[in-house]
N, C-alpha and C. Protein backbone atom coordinates (compact mmCIF):
# COMPACT_ATOMS: atom_id res chain seq x y z
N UNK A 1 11.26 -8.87 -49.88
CA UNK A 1 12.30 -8.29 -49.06
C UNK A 1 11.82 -6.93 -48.57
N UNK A 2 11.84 -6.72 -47.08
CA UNK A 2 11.49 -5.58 -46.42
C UNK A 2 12.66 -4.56 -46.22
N UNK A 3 12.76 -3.14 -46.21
CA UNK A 3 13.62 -2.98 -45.80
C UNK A 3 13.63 -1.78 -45.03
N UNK A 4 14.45 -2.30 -43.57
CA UNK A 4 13.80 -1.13 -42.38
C UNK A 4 14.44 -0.10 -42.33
N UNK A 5 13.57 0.71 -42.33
CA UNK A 5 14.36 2.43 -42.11
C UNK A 5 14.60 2.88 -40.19
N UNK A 6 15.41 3.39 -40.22
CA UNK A 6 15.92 3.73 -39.21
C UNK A 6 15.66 4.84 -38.52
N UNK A 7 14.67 4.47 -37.57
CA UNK A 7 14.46 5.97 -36.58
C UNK A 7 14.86 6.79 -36.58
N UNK A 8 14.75 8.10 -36.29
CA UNK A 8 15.88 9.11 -36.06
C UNK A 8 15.67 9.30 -34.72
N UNK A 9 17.25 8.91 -34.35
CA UNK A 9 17.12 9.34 -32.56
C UNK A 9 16.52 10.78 -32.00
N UNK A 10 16.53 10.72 -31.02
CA UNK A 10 16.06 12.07 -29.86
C UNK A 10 16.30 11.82 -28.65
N UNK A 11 16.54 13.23 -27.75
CA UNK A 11 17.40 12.89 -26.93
C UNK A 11 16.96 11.86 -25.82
N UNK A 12 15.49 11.17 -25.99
CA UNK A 12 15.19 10.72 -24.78
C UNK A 12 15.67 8.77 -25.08
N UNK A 13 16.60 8.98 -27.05
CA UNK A 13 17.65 7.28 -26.90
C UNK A 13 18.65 7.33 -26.10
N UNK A 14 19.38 8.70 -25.60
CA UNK A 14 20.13 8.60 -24.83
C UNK A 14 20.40 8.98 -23.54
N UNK A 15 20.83 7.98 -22.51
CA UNK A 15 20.68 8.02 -21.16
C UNK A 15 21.43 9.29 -20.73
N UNK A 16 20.64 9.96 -19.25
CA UNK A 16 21.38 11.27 -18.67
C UNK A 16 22.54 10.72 -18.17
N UNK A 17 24.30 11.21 -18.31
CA UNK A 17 24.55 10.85 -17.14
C UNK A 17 25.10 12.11 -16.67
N UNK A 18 25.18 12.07 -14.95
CA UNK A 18 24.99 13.74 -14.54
C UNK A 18 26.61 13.53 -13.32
N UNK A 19 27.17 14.40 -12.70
CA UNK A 19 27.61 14.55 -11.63
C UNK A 19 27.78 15.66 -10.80
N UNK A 20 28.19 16.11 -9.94
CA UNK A 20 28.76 17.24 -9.48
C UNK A 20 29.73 17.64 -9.44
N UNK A 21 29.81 19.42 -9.61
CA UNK A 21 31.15 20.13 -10.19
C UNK A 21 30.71 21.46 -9.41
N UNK A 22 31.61 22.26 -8.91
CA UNK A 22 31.77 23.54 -8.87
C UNK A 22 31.42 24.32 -10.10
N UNK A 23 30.84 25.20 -10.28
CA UNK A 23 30.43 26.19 -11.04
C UNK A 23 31.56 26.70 -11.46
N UNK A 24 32.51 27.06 -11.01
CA UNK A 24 34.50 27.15 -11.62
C UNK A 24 34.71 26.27 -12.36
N UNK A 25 34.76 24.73 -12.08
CA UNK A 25 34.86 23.81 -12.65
C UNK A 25 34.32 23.91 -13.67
N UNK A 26 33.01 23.49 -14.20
CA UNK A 26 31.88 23.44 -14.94
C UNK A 26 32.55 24.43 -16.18
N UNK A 27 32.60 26.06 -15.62
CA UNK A 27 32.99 27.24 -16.46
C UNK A 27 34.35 26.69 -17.04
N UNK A 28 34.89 26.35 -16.31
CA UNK A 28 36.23 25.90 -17.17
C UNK A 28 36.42 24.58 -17.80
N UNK A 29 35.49 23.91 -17.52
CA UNK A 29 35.26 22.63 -18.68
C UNK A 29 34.90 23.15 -20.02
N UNK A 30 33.74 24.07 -19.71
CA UNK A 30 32.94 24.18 -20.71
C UNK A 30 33.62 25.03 -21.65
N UNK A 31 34.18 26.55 -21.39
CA UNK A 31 35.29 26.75 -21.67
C UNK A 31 35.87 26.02 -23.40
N UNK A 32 36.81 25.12 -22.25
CA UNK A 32 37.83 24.34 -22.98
C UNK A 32 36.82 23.33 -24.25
N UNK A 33 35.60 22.93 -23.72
CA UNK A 33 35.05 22.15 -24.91
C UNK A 33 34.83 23.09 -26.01
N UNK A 34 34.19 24.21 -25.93
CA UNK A 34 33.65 25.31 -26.54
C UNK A 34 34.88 25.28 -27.45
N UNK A 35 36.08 26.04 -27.09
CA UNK A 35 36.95 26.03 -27.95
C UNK A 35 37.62 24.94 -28.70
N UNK A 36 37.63 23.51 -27.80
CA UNK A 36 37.58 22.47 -28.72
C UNK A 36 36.99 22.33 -29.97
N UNK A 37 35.89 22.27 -29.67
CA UNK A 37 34.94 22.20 -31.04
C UNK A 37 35.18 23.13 -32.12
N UNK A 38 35.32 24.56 -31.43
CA UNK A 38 35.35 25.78 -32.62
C UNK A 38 36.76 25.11 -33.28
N UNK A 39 37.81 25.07 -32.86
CA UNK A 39 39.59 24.31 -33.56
C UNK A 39 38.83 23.12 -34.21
N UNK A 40 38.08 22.05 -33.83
CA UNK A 40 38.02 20.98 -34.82
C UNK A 40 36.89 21.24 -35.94
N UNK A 41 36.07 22.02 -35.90
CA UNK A 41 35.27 22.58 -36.54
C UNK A 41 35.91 23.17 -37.95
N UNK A 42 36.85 24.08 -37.84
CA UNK A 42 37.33 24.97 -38.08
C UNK A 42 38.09 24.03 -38.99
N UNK A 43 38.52 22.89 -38.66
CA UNK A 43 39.57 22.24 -39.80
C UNK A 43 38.93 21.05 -40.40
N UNK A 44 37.67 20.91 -40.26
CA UNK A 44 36.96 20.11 -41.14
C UNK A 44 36.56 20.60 -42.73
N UNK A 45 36.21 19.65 -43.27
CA UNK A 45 35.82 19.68 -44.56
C UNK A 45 34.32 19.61 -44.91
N UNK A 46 33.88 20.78 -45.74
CA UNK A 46 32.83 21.19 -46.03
C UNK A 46 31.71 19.74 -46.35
N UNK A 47 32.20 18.39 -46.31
CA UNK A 47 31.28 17.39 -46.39
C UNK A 47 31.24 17.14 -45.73
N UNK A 48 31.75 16.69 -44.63
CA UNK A 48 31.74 16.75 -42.70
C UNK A 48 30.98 17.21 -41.92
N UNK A 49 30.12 16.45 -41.22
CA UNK A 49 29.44 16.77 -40.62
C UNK A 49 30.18 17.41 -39.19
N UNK A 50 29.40 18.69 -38.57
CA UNK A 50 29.60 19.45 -37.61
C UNK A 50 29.91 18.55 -36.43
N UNK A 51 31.11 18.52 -35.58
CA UNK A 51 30.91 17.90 -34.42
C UNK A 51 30.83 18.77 -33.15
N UNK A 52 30.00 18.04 -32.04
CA UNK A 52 29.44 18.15 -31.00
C UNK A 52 29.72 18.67 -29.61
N UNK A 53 30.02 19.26 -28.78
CA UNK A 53 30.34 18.83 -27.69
C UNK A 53 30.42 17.68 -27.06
N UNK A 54 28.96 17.26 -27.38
CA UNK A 54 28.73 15.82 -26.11
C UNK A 54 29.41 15.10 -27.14
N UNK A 55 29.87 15.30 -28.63
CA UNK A 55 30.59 13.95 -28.52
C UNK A 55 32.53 14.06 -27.93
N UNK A 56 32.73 15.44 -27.98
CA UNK A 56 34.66 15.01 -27.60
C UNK A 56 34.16 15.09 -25.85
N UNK A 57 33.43 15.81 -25.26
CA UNK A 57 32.96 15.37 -24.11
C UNK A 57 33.30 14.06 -23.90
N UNK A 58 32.44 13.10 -24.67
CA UNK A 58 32.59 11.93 -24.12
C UNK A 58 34.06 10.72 -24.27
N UNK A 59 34.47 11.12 -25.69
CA UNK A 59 35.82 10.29 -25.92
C UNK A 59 37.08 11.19 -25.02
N UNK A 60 37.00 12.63 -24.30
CA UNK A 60 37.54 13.01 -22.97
C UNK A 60 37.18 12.28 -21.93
N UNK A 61 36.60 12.11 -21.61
CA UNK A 61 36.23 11.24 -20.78
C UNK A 61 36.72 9.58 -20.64
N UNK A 62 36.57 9.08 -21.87
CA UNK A 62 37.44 7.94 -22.32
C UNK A 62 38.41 7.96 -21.98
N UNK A 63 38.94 8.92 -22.87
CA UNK A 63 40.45 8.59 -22.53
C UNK A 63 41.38 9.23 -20.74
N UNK A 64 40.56 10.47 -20.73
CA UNK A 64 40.99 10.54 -19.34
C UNK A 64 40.79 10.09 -18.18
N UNK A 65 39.71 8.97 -18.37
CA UNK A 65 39.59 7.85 -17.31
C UNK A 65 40.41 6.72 -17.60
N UNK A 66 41.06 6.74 -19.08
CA UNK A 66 41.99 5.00 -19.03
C UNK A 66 43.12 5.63 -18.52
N UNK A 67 43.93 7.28 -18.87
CA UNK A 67 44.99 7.22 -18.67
C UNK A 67 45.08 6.97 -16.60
N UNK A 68 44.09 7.84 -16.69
CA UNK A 68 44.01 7.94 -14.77
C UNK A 68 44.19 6.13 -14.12
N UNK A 69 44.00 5.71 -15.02
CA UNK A 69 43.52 4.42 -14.77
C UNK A 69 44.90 3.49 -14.66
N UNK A 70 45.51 4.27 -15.96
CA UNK A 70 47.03 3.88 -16.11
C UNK A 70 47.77 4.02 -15.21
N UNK A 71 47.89 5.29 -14.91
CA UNK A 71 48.84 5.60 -13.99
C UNK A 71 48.22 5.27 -12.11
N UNK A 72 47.26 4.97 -11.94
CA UNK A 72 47.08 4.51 -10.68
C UNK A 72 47.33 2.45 -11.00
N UNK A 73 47.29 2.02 -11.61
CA UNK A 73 47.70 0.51 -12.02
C UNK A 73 49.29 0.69 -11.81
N UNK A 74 49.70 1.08 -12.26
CA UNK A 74 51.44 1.73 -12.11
C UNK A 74 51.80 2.19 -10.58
N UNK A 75 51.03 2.53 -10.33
CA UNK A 75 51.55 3.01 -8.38
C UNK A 75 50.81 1.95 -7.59
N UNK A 76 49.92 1.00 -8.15
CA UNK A 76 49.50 -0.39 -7.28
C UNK A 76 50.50 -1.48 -8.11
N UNK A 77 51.32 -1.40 -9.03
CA UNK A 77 52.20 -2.21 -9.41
C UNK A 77 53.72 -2.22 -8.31
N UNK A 78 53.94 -0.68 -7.95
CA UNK A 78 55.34 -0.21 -7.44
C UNK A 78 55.19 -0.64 -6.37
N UNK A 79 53.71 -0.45 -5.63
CA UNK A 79 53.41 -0.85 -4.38
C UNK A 79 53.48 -2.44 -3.76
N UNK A 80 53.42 -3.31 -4.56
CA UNK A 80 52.92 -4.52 -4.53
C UNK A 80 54.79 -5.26 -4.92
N UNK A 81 55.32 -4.45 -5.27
CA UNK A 81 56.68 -5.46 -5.44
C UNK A 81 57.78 -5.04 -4.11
């Protein structure tokens, strides 16, 4: 019995993805993540590993593309009856 050890990623396992933003924009994303992290940081437990930007970055993103998603399904629902 073999048993495989597991790479340790770097950043070139995960794909860029990029867009465009105003430099306002950008500052005020970044901003708001910054302090995200420091609040969830801040209430973790000393066995917990540190979390990321890029990761609430990305589950923001999640979820503020399903809700957008929601509520435009809802105004092609109103539209359509």
């Amino acid at each position: 019995m073999t048993i495989e050890l597991e790479k340790k990623k770097d950043s070139n396992d995960y794909p860029l993805v990029a867009f465009r933003v105003s430099q306002e924009e950008k500052d005020e994303i970044m901003q708001q993540l910054e302090e995200l992290v420091e609040i969830i940081n801040m209430n973790k437990s000393e066995d917990e590993k540190a979390i990321r930007k890029n990761k609430i970055f990305v589950e923001a993103m999640r979820r503020g593309i399903a809700d957008i998603k929601k509520g435009y399904s809802k105004l092609k629902q109103k539209k359509n009856k």
